[in-house]
Protein backbone atom coordinates (compact mmCIF):
# COMPACT_ATOMS: atom_id res chain seq x y z
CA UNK A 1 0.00 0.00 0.00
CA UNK A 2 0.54 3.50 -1.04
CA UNK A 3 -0.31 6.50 0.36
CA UNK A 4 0.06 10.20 -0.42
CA UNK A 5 -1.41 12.83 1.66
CA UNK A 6 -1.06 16.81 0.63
CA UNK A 7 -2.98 19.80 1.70
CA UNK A 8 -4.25 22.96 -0.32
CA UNK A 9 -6.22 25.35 2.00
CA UNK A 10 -8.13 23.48 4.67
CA UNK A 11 -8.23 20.79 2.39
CA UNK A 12 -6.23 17.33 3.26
CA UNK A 13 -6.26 15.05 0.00
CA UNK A 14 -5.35 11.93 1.04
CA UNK A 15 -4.29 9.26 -1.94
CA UNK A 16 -4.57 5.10 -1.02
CA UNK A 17 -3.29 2.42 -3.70
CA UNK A 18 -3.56 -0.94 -3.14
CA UNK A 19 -4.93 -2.79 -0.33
CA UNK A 20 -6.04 -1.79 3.31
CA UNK A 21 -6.14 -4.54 5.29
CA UNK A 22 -5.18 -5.06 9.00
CA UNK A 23 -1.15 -4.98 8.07
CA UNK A 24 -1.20 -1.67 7.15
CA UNK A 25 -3.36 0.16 8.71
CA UNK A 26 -1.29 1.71 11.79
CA UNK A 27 0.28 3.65 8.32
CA UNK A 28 -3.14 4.55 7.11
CA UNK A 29 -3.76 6.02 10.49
CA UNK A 30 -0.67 7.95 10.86
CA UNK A 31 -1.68 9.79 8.09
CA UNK A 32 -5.39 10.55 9.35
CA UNK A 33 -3.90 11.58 12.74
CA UNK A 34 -1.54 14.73 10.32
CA UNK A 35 -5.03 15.46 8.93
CA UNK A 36 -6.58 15.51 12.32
CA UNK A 37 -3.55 17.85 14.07
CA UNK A 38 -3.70 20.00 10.83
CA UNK A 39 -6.20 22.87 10.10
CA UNK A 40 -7.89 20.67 7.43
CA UNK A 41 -11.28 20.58 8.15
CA UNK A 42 -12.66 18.96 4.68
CA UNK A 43 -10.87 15.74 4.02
CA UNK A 44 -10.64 14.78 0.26
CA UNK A 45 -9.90 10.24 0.08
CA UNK A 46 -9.35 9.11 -2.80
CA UNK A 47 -9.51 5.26 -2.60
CA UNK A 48 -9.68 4.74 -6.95
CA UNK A 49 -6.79 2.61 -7.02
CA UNK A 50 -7.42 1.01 -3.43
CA UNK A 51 -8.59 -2.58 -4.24
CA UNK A 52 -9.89 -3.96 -0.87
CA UNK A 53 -10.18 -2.51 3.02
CA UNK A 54 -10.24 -4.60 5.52
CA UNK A 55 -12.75 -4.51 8.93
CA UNK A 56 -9.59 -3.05 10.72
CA UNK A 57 -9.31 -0.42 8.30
CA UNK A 58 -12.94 0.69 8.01
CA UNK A 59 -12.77 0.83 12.21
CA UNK A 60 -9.33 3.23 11.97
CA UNK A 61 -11.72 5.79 9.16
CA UNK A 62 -14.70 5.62 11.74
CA UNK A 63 -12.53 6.23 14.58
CA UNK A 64 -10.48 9.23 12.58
CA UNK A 65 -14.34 10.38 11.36
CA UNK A 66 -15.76 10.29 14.83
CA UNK A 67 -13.13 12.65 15.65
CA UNK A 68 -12.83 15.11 12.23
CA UNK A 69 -16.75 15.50 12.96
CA UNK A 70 -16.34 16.65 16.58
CA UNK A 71 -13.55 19.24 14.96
CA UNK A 72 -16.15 20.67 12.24
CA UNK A 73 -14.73 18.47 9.42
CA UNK A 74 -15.92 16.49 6.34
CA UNK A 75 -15.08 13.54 4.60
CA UNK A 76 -15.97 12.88 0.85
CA UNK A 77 -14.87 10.01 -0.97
CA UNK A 78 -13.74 11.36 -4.07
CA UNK A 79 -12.83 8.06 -6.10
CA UNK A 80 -13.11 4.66 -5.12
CA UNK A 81 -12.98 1.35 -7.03
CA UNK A 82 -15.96 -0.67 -7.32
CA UNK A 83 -15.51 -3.04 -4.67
CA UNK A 84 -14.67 -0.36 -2.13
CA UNK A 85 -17.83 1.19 -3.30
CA UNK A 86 -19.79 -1.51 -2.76
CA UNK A 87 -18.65 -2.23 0.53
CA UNK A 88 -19.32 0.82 1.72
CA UNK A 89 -22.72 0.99 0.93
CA UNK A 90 -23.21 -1.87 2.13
CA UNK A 91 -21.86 -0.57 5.30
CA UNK A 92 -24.00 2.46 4.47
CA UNK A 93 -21.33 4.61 5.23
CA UNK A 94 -22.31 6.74 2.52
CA UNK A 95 -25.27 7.96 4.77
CA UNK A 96 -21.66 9.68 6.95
CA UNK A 97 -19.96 11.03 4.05
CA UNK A 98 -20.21 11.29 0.43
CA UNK A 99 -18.97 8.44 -1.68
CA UNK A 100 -18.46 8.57 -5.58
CA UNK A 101 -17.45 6.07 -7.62
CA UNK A 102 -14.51 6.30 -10.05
């Protein structure tokens, strides 16, 4: 897994290729704790090129969201693959934040 995170404004775009699964996803929430500390409050995810997330991921962007929210922020899914699509809608975390598909 890849991951790219960059700011313009109060915007944090944050960039995730290839899979999210329980291995990886201290990194993943390294990177949502710099968005958190910064003056971001709209976070941009693009997860187009991320393939799968795992249940341990998912918990680590409720956790971060739970915590954005309480500091006035957004998330929108800008990109995602199909499968992460699916899954969350079937999660029906697109009732918490936006999610578009690629």
């Amino acid at each position: 897994m890849k991951i790219d995170l960059s700011f313009d404004d109060n915007t944090a775009i944050l960039v995730v290729d290839g899979i999210l699964n329980s291995e990886n996803a201290h990194i993943f929430q390294e990177y949502l704790n710099k968005v958190l500390k910064s003056e971001a409050t709209i976070l941009e995810l693009d997860l187009n090129n991320c393939n799968n997330i795992s249940s341990t991921g998912i918990g680590k962007l409720l956790l971060f969201y739970k915590d954005f929210l309480g500091k006035g922020g957004e998330i929108e899914v800008t990109r995602c693959s199909s499968t992460v699509y699916d899954l969350f809608t079937m999660l029906k975390l697109n009732q918490l934040f936006t999610v578009n598909l690629a």
